[in-house]
N, C-alpha and C. Protein backbone atom coordinates (compact mmCIF):
# COMPACT_ATOMS: atom_id res chain seq x y z
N UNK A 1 15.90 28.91 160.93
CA UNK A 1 15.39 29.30 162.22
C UNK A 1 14.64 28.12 162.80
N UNK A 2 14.76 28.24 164.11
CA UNK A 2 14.45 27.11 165.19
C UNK A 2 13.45 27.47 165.92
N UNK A 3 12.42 27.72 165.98
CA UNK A 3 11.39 27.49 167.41
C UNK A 3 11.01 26.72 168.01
N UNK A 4 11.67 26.34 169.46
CA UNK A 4 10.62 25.77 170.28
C UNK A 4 9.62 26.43 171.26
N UNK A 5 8.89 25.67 171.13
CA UNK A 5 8.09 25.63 172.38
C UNK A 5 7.71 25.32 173.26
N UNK A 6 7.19 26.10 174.62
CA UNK A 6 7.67 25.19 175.63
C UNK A 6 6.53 25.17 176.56
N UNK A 7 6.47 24.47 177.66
CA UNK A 7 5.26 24.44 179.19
C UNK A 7 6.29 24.72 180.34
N UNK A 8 5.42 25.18 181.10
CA UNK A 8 6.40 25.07 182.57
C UNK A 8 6.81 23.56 182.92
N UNK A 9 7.88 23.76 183.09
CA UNK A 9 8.25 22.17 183.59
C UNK A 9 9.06 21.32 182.44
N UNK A 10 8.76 21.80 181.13
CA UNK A 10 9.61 20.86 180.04
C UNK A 10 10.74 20.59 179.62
N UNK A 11 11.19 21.78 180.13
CA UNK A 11 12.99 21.87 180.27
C UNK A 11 13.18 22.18 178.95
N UNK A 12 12.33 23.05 177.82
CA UNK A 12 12.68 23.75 177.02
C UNK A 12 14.01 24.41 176.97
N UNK A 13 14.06 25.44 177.57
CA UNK A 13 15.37 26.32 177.74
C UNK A 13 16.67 25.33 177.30
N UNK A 14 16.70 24.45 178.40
CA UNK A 14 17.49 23.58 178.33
C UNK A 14 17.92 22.73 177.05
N UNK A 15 16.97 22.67 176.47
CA UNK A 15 16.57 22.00 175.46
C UNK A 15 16.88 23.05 173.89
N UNK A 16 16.66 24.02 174.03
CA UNK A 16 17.21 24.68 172.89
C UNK A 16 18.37 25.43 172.94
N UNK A 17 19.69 25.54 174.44
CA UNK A 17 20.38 25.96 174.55
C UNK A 17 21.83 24.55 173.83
N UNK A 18 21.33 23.36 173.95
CA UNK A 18 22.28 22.35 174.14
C UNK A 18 22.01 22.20 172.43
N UNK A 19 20.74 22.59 171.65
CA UNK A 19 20.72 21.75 169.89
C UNK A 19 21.24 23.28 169.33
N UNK A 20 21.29 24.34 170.10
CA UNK A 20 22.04 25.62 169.66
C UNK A 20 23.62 25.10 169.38
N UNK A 21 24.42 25.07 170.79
CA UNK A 21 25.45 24.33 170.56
C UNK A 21 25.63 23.12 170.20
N UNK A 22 24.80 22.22 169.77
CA UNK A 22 25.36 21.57 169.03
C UNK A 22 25.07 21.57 167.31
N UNK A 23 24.01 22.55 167.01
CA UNK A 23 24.06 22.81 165.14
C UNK A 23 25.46 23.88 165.21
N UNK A 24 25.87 24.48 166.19
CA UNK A 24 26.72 26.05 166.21
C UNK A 24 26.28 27.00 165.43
N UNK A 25 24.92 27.45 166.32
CA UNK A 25 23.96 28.12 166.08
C UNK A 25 24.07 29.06 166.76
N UNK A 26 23.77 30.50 166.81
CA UNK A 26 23.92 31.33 168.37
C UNK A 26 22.06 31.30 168.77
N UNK A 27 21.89 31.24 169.92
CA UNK A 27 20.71 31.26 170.25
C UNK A 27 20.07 32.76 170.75
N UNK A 28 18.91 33.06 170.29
CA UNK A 28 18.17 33.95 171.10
C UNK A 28 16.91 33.95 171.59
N UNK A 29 17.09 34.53 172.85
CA UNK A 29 15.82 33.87 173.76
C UNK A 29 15.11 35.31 173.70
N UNK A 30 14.05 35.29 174.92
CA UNK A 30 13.34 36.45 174.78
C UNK A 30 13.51 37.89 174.94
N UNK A 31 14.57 37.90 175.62
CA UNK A 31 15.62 39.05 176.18
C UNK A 31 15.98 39.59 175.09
N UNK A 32 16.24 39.14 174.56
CA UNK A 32 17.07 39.37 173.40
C UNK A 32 15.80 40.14 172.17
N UNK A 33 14.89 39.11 171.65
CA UNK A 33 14.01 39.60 171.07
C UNK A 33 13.25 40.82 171.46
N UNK A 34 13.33 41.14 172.73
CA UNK A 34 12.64 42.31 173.68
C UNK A 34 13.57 43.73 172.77
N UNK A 35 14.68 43.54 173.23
CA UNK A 35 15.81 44.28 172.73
C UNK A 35 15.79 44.87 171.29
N UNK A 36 15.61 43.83 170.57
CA UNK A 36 15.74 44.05 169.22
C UNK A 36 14.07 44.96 168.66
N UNK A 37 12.69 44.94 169.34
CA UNK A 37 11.90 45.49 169.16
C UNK A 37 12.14 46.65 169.39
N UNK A 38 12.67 46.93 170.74
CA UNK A 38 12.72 47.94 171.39
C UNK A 38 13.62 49.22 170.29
N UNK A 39 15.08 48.66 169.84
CA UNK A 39 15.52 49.35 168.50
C UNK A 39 14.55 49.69 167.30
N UNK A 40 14.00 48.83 167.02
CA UNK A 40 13.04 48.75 165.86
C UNK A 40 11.87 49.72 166.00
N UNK A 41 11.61 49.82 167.01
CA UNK A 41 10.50 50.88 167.62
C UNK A 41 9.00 49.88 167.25
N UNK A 42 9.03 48.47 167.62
CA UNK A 42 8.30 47.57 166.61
C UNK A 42 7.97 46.69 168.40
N UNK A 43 6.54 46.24 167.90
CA UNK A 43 6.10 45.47 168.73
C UNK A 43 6.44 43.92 169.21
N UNK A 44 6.96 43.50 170.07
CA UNK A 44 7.76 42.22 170.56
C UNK A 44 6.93 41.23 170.01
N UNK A 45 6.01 41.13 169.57
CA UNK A 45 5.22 39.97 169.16
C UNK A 45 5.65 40.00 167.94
N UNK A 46 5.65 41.05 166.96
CA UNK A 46 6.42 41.18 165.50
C UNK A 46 7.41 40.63 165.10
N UNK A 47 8.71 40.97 165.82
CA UNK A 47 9.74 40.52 165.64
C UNK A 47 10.17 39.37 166.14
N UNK A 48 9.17 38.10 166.94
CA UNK A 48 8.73 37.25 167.30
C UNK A 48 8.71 36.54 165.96
C-alpha cells in the first residue's frame, strides 16, 4: 500500500494516478474508501 499526501495545489491526484499505472496497481481514492465504510457500517477514518 501507497499513501500519498497531498496540499492544494501539488498535483497529488495526478501524481498517484500516473505511479498507480505505472506499478499496475488499481488505485483508490476517497470515493471509494467512503464506499467501502459505508458497507462496513465502519467509520471513514478507519478504513482510511
Amino acid at each position: 500500500m501507497v499513501t500519498i499526501s497531498r496540499d492544494y495545489g501539488s498535483g497529488g491526484d495526478i501524481i498517484a494516478e500516473r505511479l498507480a499505472q505505472r506499478l499496475g496497481v488499481e488505485l483508490f481514492d476517497d470515493a471509494i474508501l467512503k464506499q467501502i465504510a459505508v458497507r462496513l457500517h465502519e467509520d471513514p477514518a478507519a478504513v482510511r
